[in-house]
PDB file of N, CA and C in Angstrom:
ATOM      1  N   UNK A   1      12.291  29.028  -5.483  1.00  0.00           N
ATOM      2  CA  UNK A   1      11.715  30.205  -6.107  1.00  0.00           C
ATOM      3  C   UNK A   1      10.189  30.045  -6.163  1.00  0.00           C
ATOM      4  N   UNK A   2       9.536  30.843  -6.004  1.00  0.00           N
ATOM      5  CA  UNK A   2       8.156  30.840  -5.640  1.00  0.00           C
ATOM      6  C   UNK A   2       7.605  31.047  -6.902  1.00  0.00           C
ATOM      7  N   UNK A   3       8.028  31.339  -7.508  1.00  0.00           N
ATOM      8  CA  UNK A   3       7.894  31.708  -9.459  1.00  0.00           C
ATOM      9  C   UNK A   3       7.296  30.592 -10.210  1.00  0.00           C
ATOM     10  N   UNK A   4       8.530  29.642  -9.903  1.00  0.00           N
ATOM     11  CA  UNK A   4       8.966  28.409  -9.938  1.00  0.00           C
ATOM     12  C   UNK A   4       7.639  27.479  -9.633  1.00  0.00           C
ATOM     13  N   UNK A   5       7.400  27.497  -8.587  1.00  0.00           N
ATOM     14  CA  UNK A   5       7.149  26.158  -8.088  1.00  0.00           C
ATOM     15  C   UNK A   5       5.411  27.207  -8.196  1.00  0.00           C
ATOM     16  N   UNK A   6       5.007  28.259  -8.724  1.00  0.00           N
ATOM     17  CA  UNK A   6       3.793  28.856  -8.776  1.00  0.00           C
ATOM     18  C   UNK A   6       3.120  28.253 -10.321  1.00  0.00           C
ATOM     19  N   UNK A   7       4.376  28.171 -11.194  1.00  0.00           N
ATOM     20  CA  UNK A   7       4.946  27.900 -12.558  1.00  0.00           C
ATOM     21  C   UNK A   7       4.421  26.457 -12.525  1.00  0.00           C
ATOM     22  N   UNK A   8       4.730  25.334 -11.954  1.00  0.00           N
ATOM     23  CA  UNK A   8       5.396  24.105 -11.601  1.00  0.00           C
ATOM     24  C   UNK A   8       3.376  23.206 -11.472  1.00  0.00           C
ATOM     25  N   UNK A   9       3.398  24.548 -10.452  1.00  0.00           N
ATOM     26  CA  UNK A   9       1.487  24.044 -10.065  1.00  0.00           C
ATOM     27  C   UNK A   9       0.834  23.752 -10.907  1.00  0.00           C
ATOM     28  N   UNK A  10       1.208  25.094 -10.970  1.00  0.00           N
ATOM     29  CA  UNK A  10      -0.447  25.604 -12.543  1.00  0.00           C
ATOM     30  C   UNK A  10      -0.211  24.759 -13.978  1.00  0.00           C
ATOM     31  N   UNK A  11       1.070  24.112 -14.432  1.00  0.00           N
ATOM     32  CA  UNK A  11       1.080  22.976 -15.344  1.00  0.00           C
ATOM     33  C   UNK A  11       0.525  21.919 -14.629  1.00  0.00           C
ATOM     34  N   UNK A  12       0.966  21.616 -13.493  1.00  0.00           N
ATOM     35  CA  UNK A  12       0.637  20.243 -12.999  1.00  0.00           C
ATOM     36  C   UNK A  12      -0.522  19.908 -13.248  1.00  0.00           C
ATOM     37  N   UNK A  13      -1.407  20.977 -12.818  1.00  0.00           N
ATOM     38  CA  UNK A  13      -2.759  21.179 -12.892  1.00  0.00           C
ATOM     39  C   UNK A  13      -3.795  20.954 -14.212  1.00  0.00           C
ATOM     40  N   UNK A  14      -3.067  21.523 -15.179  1.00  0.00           N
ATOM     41  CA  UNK A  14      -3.311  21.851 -16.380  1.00  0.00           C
ATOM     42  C   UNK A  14      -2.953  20.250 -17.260  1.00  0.00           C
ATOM     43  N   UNK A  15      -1.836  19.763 -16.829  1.00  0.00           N
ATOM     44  CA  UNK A  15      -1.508  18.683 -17.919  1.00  0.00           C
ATOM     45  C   UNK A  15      -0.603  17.659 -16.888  1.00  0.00           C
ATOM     46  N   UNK A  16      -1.957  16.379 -17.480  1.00  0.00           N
ATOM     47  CA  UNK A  16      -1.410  14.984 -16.499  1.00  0.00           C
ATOM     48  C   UNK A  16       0.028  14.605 -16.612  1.00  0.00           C
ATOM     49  N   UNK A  17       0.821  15.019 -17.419  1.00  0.00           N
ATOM     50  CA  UNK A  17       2.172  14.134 -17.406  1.00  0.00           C
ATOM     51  C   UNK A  17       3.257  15.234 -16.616  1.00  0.00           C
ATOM     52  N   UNK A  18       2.850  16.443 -16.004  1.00  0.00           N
ATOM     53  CA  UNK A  18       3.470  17.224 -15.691  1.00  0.00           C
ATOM     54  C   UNK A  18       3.920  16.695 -14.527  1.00  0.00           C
ATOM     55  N   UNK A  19       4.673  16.967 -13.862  1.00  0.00           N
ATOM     56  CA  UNK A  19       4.405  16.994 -11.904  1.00  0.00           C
ATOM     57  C   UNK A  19       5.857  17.391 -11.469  1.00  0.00           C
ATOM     58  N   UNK A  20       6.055  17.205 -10.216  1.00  0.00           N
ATOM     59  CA  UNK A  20       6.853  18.302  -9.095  1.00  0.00           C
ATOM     60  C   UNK A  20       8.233  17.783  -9.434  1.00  0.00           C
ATOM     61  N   UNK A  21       8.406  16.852 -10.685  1.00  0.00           N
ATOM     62  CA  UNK A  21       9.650  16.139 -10.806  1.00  0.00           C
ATOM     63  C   UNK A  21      10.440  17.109 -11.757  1.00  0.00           C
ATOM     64  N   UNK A  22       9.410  17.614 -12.329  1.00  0.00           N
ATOM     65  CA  UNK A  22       9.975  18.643 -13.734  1.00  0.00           C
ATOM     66  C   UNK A  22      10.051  19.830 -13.378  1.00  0.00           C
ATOM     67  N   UNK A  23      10.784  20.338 -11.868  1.00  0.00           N
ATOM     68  CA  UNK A  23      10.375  21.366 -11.602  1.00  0.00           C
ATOM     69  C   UNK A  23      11.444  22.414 -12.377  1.00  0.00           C
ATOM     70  N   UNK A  24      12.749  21.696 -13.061  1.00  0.00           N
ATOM     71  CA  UNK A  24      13.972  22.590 -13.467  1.00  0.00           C
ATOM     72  C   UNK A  24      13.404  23.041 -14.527  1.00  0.00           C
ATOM     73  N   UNK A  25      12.557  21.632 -15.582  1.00  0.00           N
ATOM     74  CA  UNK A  25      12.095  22.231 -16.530  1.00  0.00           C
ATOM     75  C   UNK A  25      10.989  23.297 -16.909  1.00  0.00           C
ATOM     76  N   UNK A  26      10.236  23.306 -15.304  1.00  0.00           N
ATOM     77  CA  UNK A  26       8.930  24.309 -15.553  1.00  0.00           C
ATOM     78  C   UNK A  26       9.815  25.774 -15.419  1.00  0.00           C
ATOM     79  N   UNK A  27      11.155  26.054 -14.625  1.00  0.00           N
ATOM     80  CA  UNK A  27      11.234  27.214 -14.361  1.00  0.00           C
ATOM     81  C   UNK A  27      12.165  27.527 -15.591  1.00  0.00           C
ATOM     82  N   UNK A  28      12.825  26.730 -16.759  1.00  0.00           N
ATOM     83  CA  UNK A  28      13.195  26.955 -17.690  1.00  0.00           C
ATOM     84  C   UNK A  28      11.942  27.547 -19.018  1.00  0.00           C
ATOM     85  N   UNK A  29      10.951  26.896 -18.815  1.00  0.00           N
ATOM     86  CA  UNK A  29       9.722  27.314 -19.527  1.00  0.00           C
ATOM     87  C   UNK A  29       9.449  28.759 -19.030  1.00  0.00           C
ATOM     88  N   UNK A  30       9.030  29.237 -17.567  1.00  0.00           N
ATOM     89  CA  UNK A  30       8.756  30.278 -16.832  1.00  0.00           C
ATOM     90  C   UNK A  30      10.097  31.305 -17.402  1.00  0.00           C
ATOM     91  N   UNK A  31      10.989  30.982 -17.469  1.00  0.00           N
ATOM     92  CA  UNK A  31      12.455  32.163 -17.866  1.00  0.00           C
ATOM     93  C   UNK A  31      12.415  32.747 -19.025  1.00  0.00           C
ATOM     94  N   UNK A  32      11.574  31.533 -20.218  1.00  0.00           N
ATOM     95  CA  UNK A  32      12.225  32.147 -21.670  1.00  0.00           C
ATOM     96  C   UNK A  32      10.639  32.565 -22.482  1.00  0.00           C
ATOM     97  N   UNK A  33       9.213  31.904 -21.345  1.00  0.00           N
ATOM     98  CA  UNK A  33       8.276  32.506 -22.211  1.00  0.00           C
ATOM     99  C   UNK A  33       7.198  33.441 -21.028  1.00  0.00           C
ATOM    100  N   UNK A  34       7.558  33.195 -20.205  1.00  0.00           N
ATOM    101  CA  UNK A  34       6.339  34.009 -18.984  1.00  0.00           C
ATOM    102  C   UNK A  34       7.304  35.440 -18.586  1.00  0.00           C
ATOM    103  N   UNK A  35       6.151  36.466 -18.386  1.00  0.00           N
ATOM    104  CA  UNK A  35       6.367  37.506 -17.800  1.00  0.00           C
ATOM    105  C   UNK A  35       5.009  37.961 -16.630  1.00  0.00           C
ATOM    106  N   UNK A  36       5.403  39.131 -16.085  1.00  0.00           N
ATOM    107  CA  UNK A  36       4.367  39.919 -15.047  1.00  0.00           C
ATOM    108  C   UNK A  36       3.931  40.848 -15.538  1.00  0.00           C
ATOM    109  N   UNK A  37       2.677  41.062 -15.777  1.00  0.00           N
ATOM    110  CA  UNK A  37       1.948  41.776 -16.677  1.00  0.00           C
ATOM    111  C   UNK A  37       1.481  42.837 -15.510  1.00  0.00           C
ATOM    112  N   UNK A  38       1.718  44.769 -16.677  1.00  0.00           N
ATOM    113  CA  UNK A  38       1.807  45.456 -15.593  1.00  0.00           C
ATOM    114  C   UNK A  38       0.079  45.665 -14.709  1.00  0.00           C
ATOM    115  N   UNK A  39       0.244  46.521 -13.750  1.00  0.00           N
ATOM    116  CA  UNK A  39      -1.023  46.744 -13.416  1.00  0.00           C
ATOM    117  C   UNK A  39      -2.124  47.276 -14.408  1.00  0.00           C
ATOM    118  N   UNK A  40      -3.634  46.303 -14.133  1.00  0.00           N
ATOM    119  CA  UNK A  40      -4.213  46.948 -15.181  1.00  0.00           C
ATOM    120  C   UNK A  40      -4.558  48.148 -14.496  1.00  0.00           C
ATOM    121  N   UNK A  41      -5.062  49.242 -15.864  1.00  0.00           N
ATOM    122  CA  UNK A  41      -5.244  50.571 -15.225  1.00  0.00           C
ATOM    123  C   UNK A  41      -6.554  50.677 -16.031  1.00  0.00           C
ATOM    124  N   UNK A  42      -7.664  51.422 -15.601  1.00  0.00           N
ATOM    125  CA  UNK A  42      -9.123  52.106 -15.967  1.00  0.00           C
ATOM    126  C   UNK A  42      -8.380  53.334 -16.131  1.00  0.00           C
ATOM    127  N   UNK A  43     -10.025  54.150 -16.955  1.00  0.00           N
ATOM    128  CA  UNK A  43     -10.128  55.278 -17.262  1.00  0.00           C
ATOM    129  C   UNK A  43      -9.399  56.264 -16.606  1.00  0.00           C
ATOM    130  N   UNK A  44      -8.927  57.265 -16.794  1.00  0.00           N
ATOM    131  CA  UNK A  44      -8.315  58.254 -16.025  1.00  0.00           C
ATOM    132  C   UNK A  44      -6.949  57.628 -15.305  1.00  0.00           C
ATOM    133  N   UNK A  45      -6.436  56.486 -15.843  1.00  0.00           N
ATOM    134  CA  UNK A  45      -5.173  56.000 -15.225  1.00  0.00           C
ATOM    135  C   UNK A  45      -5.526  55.466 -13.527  1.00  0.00           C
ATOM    136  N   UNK A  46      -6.980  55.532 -13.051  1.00  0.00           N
ATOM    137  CA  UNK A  46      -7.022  54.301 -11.871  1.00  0.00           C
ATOM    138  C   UNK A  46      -6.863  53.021 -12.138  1.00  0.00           C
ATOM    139  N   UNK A  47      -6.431  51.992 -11.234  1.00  0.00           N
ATOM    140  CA  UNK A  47      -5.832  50.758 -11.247  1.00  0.00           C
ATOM    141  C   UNK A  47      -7.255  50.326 -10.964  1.00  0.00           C
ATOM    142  N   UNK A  48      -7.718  48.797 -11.992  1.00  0.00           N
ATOM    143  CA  UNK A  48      -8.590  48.600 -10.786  1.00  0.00           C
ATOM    144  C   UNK A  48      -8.226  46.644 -10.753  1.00  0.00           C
ATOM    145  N   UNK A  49      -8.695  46.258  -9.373  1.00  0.00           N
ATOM    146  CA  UNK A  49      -7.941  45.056  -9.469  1.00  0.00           C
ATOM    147  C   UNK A  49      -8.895  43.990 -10.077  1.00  0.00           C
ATOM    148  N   UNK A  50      -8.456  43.120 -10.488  1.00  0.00           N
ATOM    149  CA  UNK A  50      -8.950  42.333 -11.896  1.00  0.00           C
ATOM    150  C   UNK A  50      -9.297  42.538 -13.121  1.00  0.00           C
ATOM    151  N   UNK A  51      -9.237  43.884 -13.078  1.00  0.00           N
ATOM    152  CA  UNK A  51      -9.827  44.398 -14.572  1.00  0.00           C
ATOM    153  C   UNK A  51      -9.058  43.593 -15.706  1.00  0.00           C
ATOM    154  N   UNK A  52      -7.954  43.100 -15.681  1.00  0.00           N
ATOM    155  CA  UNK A  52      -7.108  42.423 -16.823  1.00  0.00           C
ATOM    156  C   UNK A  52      -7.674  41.419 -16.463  1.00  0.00           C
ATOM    157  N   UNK A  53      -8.159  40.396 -15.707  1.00  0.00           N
ATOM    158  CA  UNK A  53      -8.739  39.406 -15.912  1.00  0.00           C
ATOM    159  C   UNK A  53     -10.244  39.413 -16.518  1.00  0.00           C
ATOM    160  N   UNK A  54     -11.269  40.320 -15.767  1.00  0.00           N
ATOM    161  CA  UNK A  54     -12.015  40.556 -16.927  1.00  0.00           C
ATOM    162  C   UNK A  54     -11.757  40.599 -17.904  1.00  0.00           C
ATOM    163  N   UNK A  55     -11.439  41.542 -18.627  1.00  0.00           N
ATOM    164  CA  UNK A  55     -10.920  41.510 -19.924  1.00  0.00           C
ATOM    165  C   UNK A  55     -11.000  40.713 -20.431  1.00  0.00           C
ATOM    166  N   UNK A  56      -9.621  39.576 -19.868  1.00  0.00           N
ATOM    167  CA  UNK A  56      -9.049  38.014 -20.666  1.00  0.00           C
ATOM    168  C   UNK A  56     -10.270  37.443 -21.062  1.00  0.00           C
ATOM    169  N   UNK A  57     -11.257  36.918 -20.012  1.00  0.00           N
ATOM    170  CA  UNK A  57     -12.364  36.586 -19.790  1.00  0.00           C
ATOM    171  C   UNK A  57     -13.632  37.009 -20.899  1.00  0.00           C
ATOM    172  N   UNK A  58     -12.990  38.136 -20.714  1.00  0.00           N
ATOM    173  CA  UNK A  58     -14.389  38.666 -22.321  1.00  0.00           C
ATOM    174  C   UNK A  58     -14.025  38.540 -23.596  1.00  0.00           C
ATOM    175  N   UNK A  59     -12.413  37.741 -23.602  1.00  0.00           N
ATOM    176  CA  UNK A  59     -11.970  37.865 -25.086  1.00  0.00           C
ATOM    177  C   UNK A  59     -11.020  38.627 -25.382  1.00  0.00           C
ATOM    178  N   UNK A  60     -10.766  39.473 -24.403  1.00  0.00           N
ATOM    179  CA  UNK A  60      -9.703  40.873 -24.681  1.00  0.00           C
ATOM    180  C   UNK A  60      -8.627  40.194 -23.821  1.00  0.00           C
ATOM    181  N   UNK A  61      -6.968  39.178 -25.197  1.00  0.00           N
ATOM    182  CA  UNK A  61      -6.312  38.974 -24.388  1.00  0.00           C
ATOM    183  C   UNK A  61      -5.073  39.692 -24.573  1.00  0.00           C
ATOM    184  N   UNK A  62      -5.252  40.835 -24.487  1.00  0.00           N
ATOM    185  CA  UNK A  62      -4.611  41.906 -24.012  1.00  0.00           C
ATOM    186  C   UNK A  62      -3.234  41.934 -24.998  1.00  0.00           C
ATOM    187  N   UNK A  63      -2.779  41.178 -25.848  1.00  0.00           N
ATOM    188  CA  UNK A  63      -1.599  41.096 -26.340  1.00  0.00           C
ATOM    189  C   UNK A  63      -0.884  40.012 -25.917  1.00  0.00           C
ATOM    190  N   UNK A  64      -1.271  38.914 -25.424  1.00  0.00           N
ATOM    191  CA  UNK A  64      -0.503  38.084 -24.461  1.00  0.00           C
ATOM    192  C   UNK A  64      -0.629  37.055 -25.445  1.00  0.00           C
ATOM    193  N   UNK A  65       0.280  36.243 -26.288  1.00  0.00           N
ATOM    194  CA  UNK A  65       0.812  35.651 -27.007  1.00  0.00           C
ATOM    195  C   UNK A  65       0.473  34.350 -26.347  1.00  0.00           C
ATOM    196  N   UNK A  66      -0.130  33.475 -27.082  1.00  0.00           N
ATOM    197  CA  UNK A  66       0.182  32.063 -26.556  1.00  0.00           C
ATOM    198  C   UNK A  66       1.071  31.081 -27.377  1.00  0.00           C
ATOM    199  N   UNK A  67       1.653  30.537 -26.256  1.00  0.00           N
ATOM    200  CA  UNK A  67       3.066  29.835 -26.976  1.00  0.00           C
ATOM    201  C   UNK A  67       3.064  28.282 -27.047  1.00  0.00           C
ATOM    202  N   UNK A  68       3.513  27.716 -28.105  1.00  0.00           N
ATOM    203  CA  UNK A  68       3.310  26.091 -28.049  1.00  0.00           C
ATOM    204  C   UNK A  68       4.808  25.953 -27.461  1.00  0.00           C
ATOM    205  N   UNK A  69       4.911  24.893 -26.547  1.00  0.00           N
ATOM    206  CA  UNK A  69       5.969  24.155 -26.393  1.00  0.00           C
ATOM    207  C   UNK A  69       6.245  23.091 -26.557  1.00  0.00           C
ATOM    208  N   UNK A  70       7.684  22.219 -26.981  1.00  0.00           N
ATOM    209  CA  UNK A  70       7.618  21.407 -27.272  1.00  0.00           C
ATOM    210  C   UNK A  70       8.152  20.502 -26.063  1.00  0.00           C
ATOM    211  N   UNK A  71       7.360  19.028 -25.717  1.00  0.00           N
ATOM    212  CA  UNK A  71       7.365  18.469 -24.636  1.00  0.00           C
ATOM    213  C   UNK A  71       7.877  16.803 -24.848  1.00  0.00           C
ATOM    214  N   UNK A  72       9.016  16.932 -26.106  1.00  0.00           N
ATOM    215  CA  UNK A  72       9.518  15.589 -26.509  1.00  0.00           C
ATOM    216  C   UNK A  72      10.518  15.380 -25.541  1.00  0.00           C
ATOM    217  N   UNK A  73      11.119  16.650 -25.282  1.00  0.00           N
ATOM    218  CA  UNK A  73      12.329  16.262 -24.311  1.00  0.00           C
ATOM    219  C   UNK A  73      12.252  16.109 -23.148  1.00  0.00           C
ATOM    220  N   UNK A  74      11.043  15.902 -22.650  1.00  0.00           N
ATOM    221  CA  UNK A  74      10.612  15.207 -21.207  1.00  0.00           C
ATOM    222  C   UNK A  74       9.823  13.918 -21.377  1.00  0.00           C
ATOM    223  N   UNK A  75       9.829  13.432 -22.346  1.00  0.00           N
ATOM    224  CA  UNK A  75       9.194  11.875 -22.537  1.00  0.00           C
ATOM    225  C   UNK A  75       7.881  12.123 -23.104  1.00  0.00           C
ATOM    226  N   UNK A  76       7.472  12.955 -23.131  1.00  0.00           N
ATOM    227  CA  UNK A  76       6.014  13.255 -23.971  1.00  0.00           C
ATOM    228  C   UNK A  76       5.587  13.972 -25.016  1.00  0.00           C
ATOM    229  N   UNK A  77       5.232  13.016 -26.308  1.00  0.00           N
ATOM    230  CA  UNK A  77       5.335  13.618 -27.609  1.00  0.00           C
ATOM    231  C   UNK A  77       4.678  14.630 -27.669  1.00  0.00           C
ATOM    232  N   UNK A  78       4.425  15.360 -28.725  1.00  0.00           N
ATOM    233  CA  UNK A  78       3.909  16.407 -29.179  1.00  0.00           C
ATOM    234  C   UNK A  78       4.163  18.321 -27.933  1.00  0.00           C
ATOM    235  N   UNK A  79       3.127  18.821 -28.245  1.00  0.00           N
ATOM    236  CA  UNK A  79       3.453  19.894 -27.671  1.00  0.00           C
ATOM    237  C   UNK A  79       2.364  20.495 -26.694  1.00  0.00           C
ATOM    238  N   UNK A  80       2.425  21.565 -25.638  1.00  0.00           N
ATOM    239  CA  UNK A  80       1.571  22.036 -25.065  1.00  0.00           C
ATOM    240  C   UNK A  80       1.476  23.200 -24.903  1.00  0.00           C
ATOM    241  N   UNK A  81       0.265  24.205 -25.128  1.00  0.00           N
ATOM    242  CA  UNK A  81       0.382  25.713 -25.196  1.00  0.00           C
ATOM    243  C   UNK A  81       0.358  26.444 -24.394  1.00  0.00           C
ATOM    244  N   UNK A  82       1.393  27.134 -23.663  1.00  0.00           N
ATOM    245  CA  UNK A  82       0.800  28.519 -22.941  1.00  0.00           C
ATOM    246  C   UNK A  82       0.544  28.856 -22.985  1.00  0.00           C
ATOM    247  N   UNK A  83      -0.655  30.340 -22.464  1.00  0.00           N
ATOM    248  CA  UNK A  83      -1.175  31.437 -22.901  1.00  0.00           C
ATOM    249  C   UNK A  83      -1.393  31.827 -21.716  1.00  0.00           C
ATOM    250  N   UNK A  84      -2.479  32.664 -21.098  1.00  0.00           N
ATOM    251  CA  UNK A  84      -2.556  33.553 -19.949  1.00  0.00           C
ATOM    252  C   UNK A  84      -2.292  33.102 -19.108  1.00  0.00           C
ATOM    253  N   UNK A  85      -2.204  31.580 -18.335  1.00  0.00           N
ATOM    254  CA  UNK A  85      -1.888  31.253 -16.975  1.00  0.00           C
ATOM    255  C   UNK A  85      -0.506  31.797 -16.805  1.00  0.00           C
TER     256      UNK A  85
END
């Protein structure tokens, strides 16, 4: 799943104890807290592309919840947060 292993990266990336071994557990993380956020739309209902990343970027995070997870049950105490990635 390309979801998955898109999921799988962007922790890896983000946090050293992650990697390509935990990939069941990244797409269990990806199932119960990530979604696809719809197109952003400008004034008059045009789309424009990145505008939701601007946004994020200026502070405006749009409603997008960041989530702690807990990362005991992969060998590493405490927890790590999602949010816009």
């Amino acid at each position: 799943d390309d979801l998955t292993r898109f999921m799988t990266n962007q922790l890896t990336r983000k946090f050293h104890f992650i990697n390509g071994s935990l990939m069941t557990w990244c797409r269990d993380l990806k199932e119960k807290h990530c979604y696809v956020a719809p197109p952003a739309v400008g004034p008059g209902g045009i789309s424009k592309e990145g505008d939701l990343l601007r946004r994020y970027a200026a502070g405006d995070d749009s409603g997008i919840p960041k989530v702690l997870v807990d990362t005991s049950d992969i060998g590493h105490p405490g927890s790590i947060e999602l949010g816009f990635e």
